[in-house]
C-alpha atoms as a PDB file:
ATOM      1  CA  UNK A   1      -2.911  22.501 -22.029  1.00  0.00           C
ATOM      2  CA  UNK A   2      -2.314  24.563 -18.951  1.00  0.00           C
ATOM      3  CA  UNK A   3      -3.535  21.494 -16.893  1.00  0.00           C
ATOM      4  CA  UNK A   4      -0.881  19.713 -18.244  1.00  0.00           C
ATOM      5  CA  UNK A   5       1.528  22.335 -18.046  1.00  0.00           C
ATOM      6  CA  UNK A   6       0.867  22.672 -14.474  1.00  0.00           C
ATOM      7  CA  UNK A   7       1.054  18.866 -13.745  1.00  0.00           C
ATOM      8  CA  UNK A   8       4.349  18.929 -15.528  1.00  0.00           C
ATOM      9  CA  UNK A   9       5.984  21.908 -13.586  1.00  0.00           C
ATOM     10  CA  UNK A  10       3.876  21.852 -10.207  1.00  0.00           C
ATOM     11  CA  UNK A  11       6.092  19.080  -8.494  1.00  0.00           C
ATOM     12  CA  UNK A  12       3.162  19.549  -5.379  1.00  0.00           C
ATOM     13  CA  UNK A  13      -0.078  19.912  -7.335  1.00  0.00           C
ATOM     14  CA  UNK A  14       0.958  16.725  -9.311  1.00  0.00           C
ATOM     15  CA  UNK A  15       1.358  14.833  -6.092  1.00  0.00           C
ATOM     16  CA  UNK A  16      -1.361  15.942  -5.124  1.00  0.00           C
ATOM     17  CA  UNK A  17      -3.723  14.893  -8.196  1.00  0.00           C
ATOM     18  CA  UNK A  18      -1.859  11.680  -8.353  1.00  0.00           C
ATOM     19  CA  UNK A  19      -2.863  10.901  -4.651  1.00  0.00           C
ATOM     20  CA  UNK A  20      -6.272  11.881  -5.164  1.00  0.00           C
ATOM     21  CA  UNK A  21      -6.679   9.527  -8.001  1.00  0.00           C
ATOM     22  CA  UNK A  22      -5.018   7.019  -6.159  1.00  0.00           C
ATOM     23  CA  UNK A  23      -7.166   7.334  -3.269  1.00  0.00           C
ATOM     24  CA  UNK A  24     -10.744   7.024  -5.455  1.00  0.00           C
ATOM     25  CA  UNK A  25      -9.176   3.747  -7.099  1.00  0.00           C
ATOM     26  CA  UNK A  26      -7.785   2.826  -3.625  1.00  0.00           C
ATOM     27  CA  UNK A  27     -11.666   2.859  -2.222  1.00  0.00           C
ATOM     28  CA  UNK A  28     -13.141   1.990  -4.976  1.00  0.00           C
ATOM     29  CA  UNK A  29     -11.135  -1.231  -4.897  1.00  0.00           C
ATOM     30  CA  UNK A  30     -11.760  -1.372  -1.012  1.00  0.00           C
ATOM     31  CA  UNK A  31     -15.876  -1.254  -1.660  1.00  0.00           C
ATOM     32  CA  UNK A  32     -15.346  -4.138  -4.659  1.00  0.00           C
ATOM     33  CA  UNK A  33     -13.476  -6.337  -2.549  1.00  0.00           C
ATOM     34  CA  UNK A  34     -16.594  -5.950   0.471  1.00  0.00           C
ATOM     35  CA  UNK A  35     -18.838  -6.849  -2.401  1.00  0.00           C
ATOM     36  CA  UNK A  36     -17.440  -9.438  -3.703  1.00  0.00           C
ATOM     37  CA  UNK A  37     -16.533 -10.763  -0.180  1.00  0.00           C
ATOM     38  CA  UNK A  38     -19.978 -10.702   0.675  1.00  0.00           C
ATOM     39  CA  UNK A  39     -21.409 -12.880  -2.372  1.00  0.00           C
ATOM     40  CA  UNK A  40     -19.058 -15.267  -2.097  1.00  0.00           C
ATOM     41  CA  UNK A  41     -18.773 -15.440   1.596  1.00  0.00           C
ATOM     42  CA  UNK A  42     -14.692 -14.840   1.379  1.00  0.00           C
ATOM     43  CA  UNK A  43     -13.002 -13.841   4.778  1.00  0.00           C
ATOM     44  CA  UNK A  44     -10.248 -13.562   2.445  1.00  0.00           C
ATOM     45  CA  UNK A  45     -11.495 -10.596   0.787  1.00  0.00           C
ATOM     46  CA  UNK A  46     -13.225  -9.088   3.854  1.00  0.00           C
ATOM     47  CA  UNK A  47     -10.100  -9.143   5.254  1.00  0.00           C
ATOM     48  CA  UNK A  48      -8.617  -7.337   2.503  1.00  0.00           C
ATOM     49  CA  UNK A  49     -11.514  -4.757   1.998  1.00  0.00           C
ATOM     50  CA  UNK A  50     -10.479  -3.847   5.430  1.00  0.00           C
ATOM     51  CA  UNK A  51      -7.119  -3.015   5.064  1.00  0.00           C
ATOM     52  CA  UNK A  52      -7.473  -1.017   1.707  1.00  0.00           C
ATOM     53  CA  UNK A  53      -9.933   0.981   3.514  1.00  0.00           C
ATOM     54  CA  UNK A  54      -7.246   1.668   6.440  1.00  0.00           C
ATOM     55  CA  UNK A  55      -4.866   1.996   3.384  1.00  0.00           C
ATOM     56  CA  UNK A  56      -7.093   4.938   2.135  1.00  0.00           C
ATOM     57  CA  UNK A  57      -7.602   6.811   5.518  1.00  0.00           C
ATOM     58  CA  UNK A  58      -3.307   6.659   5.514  1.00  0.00           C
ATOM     59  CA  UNK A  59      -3.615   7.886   1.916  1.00  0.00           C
ATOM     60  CA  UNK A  60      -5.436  11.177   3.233  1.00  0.00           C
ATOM     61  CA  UNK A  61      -3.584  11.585   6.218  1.00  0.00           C
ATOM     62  CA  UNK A  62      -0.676  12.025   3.904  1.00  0.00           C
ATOM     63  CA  UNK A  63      -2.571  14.346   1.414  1.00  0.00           C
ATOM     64  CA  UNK A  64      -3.410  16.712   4.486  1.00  0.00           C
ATOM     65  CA  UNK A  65       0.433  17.148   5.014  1.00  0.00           C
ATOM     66  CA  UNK A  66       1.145  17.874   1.423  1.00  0.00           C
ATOM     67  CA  UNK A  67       1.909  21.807   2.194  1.00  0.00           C
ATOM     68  CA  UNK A  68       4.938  23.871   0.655  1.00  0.00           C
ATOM     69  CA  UNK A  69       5.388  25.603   3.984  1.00  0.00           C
ATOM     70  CA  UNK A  70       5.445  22.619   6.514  1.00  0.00           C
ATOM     71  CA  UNK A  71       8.646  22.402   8.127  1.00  0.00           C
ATOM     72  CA  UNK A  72      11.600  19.785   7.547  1.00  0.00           C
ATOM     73  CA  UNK A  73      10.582  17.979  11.534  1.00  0.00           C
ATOM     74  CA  UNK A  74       6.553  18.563  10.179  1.00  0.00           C
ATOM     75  CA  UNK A  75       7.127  16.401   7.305  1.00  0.00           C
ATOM     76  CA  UNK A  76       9.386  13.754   9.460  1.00  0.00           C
ATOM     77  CA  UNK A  77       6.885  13.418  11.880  1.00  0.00           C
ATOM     78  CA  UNK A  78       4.518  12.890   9.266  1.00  0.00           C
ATOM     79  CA  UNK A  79       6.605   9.821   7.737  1.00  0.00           C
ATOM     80  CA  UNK A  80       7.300   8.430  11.234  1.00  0.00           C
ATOM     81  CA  UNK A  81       3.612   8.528  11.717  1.00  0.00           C
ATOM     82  CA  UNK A  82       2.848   6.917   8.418  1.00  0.00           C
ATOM     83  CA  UNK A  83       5.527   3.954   9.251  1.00  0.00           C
ATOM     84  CA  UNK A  84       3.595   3.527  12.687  1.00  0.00           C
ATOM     85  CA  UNK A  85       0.598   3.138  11.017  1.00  0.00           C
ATOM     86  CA  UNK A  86       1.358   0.895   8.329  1.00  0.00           C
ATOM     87  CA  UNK A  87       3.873  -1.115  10.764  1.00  0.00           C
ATOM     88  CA  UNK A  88       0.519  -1.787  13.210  1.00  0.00           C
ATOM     89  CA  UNK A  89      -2.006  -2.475  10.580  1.00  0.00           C
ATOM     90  CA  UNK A  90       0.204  -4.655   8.202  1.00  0.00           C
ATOM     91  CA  UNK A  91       1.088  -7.135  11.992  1.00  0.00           C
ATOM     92  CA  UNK A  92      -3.107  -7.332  12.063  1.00  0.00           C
ATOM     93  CA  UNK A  93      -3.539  -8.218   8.816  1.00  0.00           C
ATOM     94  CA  UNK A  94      -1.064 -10.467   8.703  1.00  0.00           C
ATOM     95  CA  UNK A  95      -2.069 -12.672  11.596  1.00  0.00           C
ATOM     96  CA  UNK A  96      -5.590 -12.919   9.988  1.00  0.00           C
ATOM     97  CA  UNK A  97      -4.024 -13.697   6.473  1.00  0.00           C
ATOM     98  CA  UNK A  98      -2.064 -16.954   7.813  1.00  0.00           C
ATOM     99  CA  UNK A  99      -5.108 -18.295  10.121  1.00  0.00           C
ATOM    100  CA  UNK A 100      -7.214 -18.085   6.465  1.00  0.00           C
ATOM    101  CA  UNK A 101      -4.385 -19.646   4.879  1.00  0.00           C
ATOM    102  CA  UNK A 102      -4.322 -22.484   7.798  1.00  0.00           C
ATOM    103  CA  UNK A 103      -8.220 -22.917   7.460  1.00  0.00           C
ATOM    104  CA  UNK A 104      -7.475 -24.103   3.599  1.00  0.00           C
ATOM    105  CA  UNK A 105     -10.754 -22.692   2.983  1.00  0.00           C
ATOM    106  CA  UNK A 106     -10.552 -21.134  -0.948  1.00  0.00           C
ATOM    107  CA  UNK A 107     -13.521 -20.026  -2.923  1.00  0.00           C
ATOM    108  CA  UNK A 108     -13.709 -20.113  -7.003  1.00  0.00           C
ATOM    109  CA  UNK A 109     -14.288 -16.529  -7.825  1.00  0.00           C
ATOM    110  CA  UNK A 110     -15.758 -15.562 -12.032  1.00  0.00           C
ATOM    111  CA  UNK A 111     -12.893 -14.835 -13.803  1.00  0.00           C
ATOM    112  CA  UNK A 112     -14.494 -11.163 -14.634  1.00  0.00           C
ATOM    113  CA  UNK A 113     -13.071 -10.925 -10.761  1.00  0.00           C
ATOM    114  CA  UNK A 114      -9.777 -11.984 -11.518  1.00  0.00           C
ATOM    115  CA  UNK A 115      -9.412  -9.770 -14.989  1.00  0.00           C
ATOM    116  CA  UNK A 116     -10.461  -7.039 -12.578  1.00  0.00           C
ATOM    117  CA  UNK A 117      -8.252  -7.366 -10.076  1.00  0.00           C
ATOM    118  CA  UNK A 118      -5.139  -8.595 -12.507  1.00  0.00           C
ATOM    119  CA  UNK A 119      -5.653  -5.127 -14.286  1.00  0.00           C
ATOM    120  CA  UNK A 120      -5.858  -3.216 -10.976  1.00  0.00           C
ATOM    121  CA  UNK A 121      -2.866  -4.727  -9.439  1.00  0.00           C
ATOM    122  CA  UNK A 122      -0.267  -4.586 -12.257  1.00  0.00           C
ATOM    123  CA  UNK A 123      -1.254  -1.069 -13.114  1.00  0.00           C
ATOM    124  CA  UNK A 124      -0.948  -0.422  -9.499  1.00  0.00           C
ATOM    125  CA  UNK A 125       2.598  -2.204  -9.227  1.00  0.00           C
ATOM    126  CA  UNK A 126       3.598  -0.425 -12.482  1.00  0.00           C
ATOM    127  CA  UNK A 127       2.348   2.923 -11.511  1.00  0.00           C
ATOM    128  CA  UNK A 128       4.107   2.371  -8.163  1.00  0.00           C
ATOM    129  CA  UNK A 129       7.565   1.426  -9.334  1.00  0.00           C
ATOM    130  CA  UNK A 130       8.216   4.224 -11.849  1.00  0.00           C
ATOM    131  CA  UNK A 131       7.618   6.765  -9.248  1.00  0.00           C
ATOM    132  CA  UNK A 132       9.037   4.970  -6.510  1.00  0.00           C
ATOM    133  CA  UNK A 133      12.299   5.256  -9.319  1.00  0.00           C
ATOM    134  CA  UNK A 134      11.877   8.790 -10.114  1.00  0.00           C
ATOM    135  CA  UNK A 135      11.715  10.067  -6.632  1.00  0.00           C
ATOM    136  CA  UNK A 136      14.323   7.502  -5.124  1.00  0.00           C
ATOM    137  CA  UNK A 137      17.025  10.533  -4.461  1.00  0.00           C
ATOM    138  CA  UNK A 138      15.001  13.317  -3.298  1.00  0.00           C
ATOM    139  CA  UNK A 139      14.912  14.120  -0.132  1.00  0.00           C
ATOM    140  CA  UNK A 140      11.069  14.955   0.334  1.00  0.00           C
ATOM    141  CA  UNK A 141       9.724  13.239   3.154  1.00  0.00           C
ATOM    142  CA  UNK A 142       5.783  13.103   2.734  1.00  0.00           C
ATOM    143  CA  UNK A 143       6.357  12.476  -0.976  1.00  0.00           C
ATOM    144  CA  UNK A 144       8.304   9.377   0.275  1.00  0.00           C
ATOM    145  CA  UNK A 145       4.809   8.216   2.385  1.00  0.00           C
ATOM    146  CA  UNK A 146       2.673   8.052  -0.817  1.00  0.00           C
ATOM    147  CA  UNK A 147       5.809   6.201  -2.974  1.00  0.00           C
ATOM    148  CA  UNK A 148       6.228   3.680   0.109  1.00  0.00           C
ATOM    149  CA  UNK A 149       2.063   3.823   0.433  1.00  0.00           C
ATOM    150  CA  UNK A 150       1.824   2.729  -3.065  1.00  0.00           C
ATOM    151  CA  UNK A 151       4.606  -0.398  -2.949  1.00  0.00           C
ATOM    152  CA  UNK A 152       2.768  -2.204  -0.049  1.00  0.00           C
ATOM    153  CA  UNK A 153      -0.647  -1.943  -1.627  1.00  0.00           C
ATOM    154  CA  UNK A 154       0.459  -2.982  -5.315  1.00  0.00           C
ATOM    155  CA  UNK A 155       2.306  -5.566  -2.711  1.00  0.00           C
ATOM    156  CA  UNK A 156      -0.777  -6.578  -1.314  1.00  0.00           C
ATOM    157  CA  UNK A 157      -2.881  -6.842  -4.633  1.00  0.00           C
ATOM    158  CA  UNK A 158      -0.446  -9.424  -5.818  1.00  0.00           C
ATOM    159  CA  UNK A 159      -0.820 -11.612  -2.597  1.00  0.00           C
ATOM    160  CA  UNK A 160      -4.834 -11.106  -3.108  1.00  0.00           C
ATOM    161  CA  UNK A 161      -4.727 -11.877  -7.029  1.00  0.00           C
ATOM    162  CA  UNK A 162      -2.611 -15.372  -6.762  1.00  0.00           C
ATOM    163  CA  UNK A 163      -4.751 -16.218  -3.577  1.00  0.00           C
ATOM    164  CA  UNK A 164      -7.768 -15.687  -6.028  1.00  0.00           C
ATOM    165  CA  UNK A 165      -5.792 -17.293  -9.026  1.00  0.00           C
ATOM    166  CA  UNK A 166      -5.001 -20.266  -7.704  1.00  0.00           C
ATOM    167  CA  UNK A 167      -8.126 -20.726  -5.595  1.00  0.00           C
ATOM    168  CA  UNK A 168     -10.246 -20.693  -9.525  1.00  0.00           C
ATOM    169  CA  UNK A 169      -7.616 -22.177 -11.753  1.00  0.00           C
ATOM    170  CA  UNK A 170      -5.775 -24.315  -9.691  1.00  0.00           C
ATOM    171  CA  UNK A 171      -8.369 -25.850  -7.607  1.00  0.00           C
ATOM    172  CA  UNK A 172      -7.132 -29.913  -8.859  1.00  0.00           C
ATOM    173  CA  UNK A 173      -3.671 -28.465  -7.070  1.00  0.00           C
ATOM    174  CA  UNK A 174      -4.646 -27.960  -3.400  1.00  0.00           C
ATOM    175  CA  UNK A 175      -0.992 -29.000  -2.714  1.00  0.00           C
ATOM    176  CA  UNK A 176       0.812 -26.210  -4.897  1.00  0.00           C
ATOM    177  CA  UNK A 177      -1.559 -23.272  -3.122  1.00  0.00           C
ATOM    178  CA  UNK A 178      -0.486 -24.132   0.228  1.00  0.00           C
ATOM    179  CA  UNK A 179       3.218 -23.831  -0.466  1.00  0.00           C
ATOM    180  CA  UNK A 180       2.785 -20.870  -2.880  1.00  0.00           C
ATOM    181  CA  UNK A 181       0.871 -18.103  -0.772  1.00  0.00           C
ATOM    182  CA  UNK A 182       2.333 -18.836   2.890  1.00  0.00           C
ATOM    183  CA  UNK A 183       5.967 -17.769   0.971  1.00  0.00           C
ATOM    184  CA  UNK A 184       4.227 -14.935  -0.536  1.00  0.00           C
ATOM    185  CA  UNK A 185       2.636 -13.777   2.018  1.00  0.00           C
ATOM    186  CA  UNK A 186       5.618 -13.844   4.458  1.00  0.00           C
ATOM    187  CA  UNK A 187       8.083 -11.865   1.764  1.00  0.00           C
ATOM    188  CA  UNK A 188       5.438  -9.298   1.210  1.00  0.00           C
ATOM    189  CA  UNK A 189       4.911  -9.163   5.317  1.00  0.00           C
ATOM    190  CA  UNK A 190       8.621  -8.752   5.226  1.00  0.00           C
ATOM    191  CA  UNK A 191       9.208  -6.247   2.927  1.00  0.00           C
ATOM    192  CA  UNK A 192       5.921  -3.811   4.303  1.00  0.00           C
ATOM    193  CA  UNK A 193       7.357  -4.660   7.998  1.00  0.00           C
ATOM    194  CA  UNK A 194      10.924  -3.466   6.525  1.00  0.00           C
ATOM    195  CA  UNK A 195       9.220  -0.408   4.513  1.00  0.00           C
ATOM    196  CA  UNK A 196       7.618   0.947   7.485  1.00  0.00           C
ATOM    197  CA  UNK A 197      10.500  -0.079  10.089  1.00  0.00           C
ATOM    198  CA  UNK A 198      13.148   2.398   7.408  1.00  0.00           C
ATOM    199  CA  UNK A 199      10.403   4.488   7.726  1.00  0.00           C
ATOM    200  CA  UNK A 200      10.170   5.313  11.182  1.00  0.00           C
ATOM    201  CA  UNK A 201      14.289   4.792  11.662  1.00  0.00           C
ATOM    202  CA  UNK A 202      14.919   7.353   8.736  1.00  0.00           C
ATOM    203  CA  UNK A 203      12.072  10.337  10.313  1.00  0.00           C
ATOM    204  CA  UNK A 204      14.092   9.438  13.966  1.00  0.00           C
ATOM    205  CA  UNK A 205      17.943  10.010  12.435  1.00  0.00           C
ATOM    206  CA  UNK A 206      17.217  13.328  10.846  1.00  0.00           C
ATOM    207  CA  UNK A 207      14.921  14.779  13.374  1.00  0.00           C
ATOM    208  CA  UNK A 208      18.052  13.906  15.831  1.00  0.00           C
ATOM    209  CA  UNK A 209      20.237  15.487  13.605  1.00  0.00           C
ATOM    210  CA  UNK A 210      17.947  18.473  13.098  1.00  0.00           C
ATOM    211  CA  UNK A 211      17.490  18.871  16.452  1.00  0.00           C
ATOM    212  CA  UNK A 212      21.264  18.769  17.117  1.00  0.00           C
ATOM    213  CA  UNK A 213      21.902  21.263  14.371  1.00  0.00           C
ATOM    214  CA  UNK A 214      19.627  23.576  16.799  1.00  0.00           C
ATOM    215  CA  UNK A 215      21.413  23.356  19.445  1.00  0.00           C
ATOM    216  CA  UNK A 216      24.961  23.863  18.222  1.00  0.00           C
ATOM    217  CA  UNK A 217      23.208  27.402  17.150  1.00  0.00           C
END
């Protein structure tokens, strides 16, 4: 009971926890996709394994800067960093996602692979939204990083699970693939490119206007 007590009224430690268990799922997830990349000879999924694992070394980047005593420019920096990183890593992976895409190569996966990856990603995208709600109006930059963190990888796992999807259920309808994940994968480009472009714009407008605050003293 105390343990949930604490998670309850410990706005830090329950960040904290939640990040950690985000970040075990996060690899775990990164080490399954390798795996099954690997058996079935996907570049898809090597690709992705790839990017969850940068995912997770963002993931404890942020959990490093989780401290009650870091100052207001600390914590900016630390979200400007964060929308650097994701910015860079989300251009790479999107260039290699459309030459895959252009190769039309697709591989039937078992469908234990896709029930796997359907539960991950919509408890992922669920998980994501709620908190991304609940902590839409507060003003706490590095909790921001693991909301935004969350979004674009819940993002990502729904590009990955209708790639998979369609590539073992809809294998008779080459046609309907290759207009159905370039779209996707452009609006999800979009929307992590936009996420980590507000990012970086919101850490530079309040350290300007923390820095000008200084100087009027």
């Amino acid at each position: 009971m105390s343990l949930l007590r604490r998670i309850k009224n410990d706005t830090q430690f329950r960040i904290k926890l939640f990040l950690c268990l985000a970040l075990a799922f996060n690899m775990a997830y990164s080490i399954f996709m390798f795996v099954v990349s690997q058996v079935s000879s996907s570049d898809w999924f090597f690709v992705m394994s790839i990017y969850y694992g940068l995912i997770s070394t963002a993931r404890i980047f942020v959990f490093r800067q989780i401290h009650a005593k870091k100052g207001e420019i600390s914590k900016l920096n630390t979200l400007r960093a964060c929308g650097y990183f994701l910015l860079i890593i989300n251009l790479a992976v999107s260039v290699m996602m459309f030459i895959i895409i252009r190769k039309n190569q697709y591989v039937i996966y078992h469908q234990i692979t896709v029930i796997a990856m359907a539960t991950y990603t919509f408890t992922a995208l669920t998980v994501a939204i709620i908190n991304s709600i609940k902590y839409v109006k507060k003003h706490e930059h590095v909790y921001s990083c693991v909301k935004i963190i969350s979004l674009i990888c819940a993002s990502v796992s729904i590009v990955t699970l209708t790639n998979t999807m369609l590539a073992t259920f809809g294998q008779d309808n080459a046609l309907l693939r290759r207009i159905i994940l370039p779209i996707l994968c452009t609006v999800v480009s979009v929307f992590i490119v936009v996420s980590a472009i507000f990012m970086i714009c919101k850490a530079n407008l309040y350290i300007r206007i923390l820095k000008d605050e200084k100087e009027r003293e």
